[in-house]
Protein backbone atom coordinates (compact mmCIF):
# COMPACT_ATOMS: atom_id res chain seq x y z
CA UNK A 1 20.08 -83.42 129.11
CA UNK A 2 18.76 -84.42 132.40
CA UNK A 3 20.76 -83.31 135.53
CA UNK A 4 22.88 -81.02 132.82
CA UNK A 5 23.44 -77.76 135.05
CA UNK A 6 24.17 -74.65 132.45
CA UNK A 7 28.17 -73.18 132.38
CA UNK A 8 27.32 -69.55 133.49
CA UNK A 9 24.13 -68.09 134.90
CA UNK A 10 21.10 -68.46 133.19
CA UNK A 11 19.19 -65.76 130.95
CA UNK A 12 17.49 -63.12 132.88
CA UNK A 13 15.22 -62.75 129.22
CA UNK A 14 14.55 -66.33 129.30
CA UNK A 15 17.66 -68.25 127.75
CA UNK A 16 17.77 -67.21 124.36
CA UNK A 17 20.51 -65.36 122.92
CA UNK A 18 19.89 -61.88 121.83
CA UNK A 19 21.78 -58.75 120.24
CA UNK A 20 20.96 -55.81 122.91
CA UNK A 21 20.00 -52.64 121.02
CA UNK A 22 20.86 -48.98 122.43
CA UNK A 23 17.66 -47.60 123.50
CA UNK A 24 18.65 -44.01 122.36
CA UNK A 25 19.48 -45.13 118.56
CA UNK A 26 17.78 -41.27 117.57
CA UNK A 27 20.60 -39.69 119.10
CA UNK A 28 23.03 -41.69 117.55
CA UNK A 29 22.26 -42.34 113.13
CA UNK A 30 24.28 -45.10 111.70
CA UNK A 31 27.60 -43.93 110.62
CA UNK A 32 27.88 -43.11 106.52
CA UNK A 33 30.98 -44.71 104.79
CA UNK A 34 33.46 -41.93 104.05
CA UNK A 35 32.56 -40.21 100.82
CA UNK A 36 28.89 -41.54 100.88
CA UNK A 37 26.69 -39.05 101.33
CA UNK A 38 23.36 -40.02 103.54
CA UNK A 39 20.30 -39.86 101.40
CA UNK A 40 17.76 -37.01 102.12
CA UNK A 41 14.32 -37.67 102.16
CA UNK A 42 12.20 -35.77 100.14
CA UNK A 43 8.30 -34.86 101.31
CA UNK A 44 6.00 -36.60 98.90
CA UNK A 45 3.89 -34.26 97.19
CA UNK A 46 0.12 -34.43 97.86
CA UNK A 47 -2.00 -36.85 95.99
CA UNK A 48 -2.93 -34.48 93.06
CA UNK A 49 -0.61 -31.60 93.37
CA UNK A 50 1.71 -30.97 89.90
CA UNK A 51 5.04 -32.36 89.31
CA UNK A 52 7.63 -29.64 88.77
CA UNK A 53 6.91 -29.28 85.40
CA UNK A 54 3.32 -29.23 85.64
CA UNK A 55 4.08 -26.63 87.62
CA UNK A 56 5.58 -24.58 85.17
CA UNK A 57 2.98 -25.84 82.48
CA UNK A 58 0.53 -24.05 85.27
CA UNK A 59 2.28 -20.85 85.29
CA UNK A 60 2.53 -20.51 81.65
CA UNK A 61 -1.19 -21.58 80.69
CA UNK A 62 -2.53 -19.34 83.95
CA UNK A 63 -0.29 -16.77 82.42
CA UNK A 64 -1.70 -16.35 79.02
CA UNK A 65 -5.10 -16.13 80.61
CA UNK A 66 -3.91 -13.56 83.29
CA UNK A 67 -2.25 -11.14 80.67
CA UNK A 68 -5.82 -10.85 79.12
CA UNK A 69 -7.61 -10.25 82.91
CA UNK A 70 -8.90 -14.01 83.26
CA UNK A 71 -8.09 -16.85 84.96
CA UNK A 72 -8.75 -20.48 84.54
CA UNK A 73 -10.02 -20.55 87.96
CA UNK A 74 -12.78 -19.09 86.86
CA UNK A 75 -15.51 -21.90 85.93
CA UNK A 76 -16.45 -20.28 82.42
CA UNK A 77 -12.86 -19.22 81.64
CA UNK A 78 -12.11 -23.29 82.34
CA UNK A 79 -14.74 -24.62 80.28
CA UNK A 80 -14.24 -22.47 76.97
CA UNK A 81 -10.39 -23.49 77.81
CA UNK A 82 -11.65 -26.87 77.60
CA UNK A 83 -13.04 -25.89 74.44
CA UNK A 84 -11.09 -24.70 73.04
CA UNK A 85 -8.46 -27.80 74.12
CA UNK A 86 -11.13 -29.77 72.29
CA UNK A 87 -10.76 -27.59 68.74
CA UNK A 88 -6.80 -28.09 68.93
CA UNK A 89 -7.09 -32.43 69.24
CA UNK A 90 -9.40 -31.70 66.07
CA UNK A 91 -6.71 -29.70 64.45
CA UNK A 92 -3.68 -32.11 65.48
CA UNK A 93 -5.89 -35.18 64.22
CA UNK A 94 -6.93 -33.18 60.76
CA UNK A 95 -3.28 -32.70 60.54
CA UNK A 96 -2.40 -36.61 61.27
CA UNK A 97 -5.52 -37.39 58.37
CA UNK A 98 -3.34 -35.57 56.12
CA UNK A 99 0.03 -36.41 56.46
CA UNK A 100 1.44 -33.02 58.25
CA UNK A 101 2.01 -34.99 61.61
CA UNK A 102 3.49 -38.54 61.85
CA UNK A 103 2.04 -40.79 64.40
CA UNK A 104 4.86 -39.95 66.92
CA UNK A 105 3.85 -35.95 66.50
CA UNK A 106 0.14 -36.66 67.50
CA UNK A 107 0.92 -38.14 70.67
CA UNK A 108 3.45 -35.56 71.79
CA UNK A 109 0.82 -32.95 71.13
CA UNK A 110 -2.06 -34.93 72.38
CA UNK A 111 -0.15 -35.42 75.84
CA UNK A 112 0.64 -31.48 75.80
CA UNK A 113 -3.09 -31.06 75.61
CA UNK A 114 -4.15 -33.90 78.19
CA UNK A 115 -1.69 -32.38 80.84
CA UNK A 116 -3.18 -28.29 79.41
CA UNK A 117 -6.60 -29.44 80.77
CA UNK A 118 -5.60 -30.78 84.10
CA UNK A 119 -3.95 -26.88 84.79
CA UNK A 120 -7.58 -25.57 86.05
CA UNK A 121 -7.68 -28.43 88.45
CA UNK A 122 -4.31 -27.53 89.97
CA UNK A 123 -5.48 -24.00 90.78
């Protein structure tokens, strides 16, 4: 309205109403409703590094291989693992041609196998 003079002082930001914020919010988290506990933060893993039970897929593959002086960080050691990976989705599908392993049973063992071949790679 013209010739309107505001109540109080005016603004010093400008006039428009604002919720002030503490400038040292790091020193003080938000409280945690009693029996809440505040949820930790967990690291991501790096892009390509094996879930927790990759992990111990890893150490049990890697182990088999160490036992007999080898290791599938080796390039050759990897690729007749690889191999060798390729002979077992021949057995498991031989098996599935002739009734031994239901549908069901061929993917569980054809994951197993997908995840065995990524263990070299996580070395």
């Amino acid at each position: 309205m013209p010739g309107h003079a505001p109540a109080g002082p005016p603004h010093a930001h400008g006039g428009a109403d604002v919720i002030p914020m503490r400038r040292d919010r790091r020193r003080h988290p938000a409280a945690v409703p009693h029996g809440n506990a505040a949820p930790q933060l967990e690291e991501p893993a790096p892009a390509g590094a094996p879930t927790p039970a990759e992990e111990q897929l890893l150490r049990v593959v890697e182990g088999v291989f160490v036992e007999r002086g080898l290791t599938l960080a080796d390039p050759q050691t990897a690729e007749a693992f690889h191999a060798a990976l390729d002979l077992a989705v021949l057995a498991v599908d031989a098996a599935r041609a002739k009734g031994t392993v239901d549908h069901a049973g061929q993917a569980t063992i054809n994951d197993t196998i997908t995840n065995m071949r990524n263990v070299p790679r996580w070395l």
